[in-house]
C-alpha atoms as a PDB file:
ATOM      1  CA  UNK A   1      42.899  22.666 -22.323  1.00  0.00           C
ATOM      2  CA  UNK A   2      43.598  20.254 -19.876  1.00  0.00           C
ATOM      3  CA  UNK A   3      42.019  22.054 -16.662  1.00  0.00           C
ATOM      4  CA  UNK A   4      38.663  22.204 -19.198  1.00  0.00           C
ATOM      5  CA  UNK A   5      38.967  18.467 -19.941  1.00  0.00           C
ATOM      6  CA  UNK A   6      39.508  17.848 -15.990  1.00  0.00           C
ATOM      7  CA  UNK A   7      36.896  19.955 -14.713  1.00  0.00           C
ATOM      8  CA  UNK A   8      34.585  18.319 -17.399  1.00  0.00           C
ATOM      9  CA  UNK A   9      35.552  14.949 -16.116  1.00  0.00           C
ATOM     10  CA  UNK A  10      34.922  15.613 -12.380  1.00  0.00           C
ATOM     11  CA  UNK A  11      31.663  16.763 -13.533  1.00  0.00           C
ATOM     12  CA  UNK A  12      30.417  14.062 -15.132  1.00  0.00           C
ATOM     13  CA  UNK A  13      32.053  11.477 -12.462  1.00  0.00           C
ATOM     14  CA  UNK A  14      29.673  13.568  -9.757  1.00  0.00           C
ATOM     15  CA  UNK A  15      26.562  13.683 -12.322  1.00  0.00           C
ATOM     16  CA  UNK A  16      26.810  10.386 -12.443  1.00  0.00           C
ATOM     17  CA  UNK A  17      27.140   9.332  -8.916  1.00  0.00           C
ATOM     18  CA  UNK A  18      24.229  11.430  -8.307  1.00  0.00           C
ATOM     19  CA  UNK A  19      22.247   9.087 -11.010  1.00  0.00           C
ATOM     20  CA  UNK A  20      23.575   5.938  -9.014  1.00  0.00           C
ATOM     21  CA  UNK A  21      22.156   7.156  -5.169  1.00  0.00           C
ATOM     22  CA  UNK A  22      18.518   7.730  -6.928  1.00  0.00           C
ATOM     23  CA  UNK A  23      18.300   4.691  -8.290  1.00  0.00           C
ATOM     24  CA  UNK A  24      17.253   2.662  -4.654  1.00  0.00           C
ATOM     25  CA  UNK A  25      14.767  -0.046  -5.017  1.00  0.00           C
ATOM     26  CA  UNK A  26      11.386   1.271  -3.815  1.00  0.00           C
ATOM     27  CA  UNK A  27       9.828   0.710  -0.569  1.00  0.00           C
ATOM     28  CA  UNK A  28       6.428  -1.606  -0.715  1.00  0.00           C
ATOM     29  CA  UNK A  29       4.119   1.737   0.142  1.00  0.00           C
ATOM     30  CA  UNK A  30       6.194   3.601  -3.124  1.00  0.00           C
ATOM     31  CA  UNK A  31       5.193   0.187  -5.327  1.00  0.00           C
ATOM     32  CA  UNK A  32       1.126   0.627  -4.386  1.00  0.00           C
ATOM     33  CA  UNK A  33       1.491   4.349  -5.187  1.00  0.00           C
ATOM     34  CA  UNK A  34       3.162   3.215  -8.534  1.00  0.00           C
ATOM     35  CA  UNK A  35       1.002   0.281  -9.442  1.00  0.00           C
ATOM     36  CA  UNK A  36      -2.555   2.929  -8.106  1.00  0.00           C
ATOM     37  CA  UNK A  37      -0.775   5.932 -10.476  1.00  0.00           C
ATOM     38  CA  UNK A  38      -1.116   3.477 -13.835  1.00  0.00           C
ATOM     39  CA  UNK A  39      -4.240   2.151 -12.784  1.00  0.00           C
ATOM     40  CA  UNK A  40      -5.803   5.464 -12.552  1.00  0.00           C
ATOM     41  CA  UNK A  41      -4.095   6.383 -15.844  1.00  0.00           C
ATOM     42  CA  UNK A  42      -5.379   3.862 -17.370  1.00  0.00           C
ATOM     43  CA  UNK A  43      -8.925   4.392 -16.469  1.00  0.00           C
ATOM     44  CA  UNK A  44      -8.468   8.085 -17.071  1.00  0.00           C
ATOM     45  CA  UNK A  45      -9.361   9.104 -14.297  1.00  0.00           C
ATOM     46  CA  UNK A  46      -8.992  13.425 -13.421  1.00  0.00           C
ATOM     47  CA  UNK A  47      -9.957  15.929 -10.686  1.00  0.00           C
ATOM     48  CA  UNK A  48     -11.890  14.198  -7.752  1.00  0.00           C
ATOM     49  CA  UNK A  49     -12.880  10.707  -9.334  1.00  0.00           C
ATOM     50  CA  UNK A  50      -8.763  10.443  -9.363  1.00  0.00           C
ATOM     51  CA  UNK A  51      -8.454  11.442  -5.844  1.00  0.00           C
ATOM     52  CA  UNK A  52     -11.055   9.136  -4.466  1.00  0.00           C
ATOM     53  CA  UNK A  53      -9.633   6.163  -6.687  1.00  0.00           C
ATOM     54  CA  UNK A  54      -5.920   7.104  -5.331  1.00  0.00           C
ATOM     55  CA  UNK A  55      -7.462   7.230  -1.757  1.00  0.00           C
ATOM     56  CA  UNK A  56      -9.623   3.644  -2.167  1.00  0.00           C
ATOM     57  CA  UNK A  57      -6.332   1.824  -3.947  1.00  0.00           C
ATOM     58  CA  UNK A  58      -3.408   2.655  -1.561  1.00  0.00           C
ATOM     59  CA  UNK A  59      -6.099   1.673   1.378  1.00  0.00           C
ATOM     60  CA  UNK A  60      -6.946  -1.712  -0.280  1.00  0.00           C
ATOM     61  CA  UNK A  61      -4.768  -4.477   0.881  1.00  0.00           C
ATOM     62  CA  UNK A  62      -5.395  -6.866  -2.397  1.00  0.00           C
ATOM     63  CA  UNK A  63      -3.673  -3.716  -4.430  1.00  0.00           C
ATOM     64  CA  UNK A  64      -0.627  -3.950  -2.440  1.00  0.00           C
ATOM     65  CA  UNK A  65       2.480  -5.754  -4.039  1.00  0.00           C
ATOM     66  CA  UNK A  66       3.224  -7.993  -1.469  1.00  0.00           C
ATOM     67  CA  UNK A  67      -0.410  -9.417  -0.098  1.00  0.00           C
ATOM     68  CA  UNK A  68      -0.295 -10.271   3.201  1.00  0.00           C
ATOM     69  CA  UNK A  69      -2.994 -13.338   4.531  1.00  0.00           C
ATOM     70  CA  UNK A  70      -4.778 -12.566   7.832  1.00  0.00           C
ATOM     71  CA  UNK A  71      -2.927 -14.008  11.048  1.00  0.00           C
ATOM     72  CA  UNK A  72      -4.939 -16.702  12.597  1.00  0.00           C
ATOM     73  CA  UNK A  73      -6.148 -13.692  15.259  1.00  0.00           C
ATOM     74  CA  UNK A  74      -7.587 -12.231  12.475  1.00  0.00           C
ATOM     75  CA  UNK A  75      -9.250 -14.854  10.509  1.00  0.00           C
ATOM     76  CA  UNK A  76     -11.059 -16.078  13.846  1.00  0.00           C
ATOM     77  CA  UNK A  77     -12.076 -12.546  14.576  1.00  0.00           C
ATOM     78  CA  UNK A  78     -13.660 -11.648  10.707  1.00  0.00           C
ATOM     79  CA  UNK A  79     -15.642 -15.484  11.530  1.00  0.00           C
ATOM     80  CA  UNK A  80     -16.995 -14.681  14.649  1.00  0.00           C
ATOM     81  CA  UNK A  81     -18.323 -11.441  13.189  1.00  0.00           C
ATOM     82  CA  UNK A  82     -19.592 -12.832  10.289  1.00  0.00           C
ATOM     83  CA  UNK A  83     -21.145 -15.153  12.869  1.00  0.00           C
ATOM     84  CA  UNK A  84     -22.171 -12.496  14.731  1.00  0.00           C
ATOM     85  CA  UNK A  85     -24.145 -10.420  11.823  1.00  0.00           C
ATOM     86  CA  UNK A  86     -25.774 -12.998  10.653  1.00  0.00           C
ATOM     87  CA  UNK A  87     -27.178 -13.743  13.759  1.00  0.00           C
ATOM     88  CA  UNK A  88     -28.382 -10.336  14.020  1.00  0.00           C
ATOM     89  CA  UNK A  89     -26.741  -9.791  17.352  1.00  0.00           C
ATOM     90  CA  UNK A  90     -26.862  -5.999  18.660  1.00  0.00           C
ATOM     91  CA  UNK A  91     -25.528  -4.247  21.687  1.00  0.00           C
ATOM     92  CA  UNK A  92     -24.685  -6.703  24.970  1.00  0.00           C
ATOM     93  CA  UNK A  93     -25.639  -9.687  23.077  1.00  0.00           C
ATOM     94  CA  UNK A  94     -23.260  -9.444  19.918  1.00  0.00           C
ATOM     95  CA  UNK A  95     -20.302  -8.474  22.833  1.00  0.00           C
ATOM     96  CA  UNK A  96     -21.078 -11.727  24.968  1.00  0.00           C
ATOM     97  CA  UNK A  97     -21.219 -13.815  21.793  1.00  0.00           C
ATOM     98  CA  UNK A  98     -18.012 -11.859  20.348  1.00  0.00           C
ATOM     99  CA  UNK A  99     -16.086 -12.858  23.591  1.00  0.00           C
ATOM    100  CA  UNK A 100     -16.924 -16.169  23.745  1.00  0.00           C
ATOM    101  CA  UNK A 101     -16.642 -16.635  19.663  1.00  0.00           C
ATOM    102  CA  UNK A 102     -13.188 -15.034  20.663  1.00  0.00           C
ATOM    103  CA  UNK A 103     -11.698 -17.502  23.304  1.00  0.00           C
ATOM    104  CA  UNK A 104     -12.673 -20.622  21.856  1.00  0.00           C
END
């Protein structure tokens, strides 16, 4: 009787540790796969529509959980493009005005 009640015990003391190492806080790419999962559920989405969805919301920065802004590298660089197309700049021309747009 005692062994059983023993054995029983160690049992449940390493069924239980085994609950405590799973439950890790999740990592910022395991969040956007959590938060795109319920999205998609919510929409309903199945078969490819899901898959395309899934692909589109873990690549989209505004889905992730902890938005990042552009460094100032980046900002200037998405301006002088922006510049850049609406100029209608093409080939030579758009790489001169990139560099330039670039330095300043």
């Amino acid at each position: 009787m005692k062994i059983t009640l023993l054995v029983t015990l160690l049992f449940g003391l390493v069924f239980l540790t085994t609950v405590g190492a799973a439950e890790k806080t999740m990592t910022p790419q395991q969040q956007r796969m959590t938060t795109c999962n319920q999205q998609a559920t919510s929409k309903t989405l199945k078969g490819d529509a899901r898959k395309t969805y899934m692909s589109d919301c873990l690549k989209n920065s505004s889905s992730a959980p902890a938005d990042k802004s552009l460094t100032p590298q980046q900002q200037k660089m998405k301006d002088c493009n922006a510049t850049a197309t609406q100029k209608t700049l093409k080939g030579d021309e758009r790489k001169t005005f990139m560099s330039s747009c670039l330095k300043k």
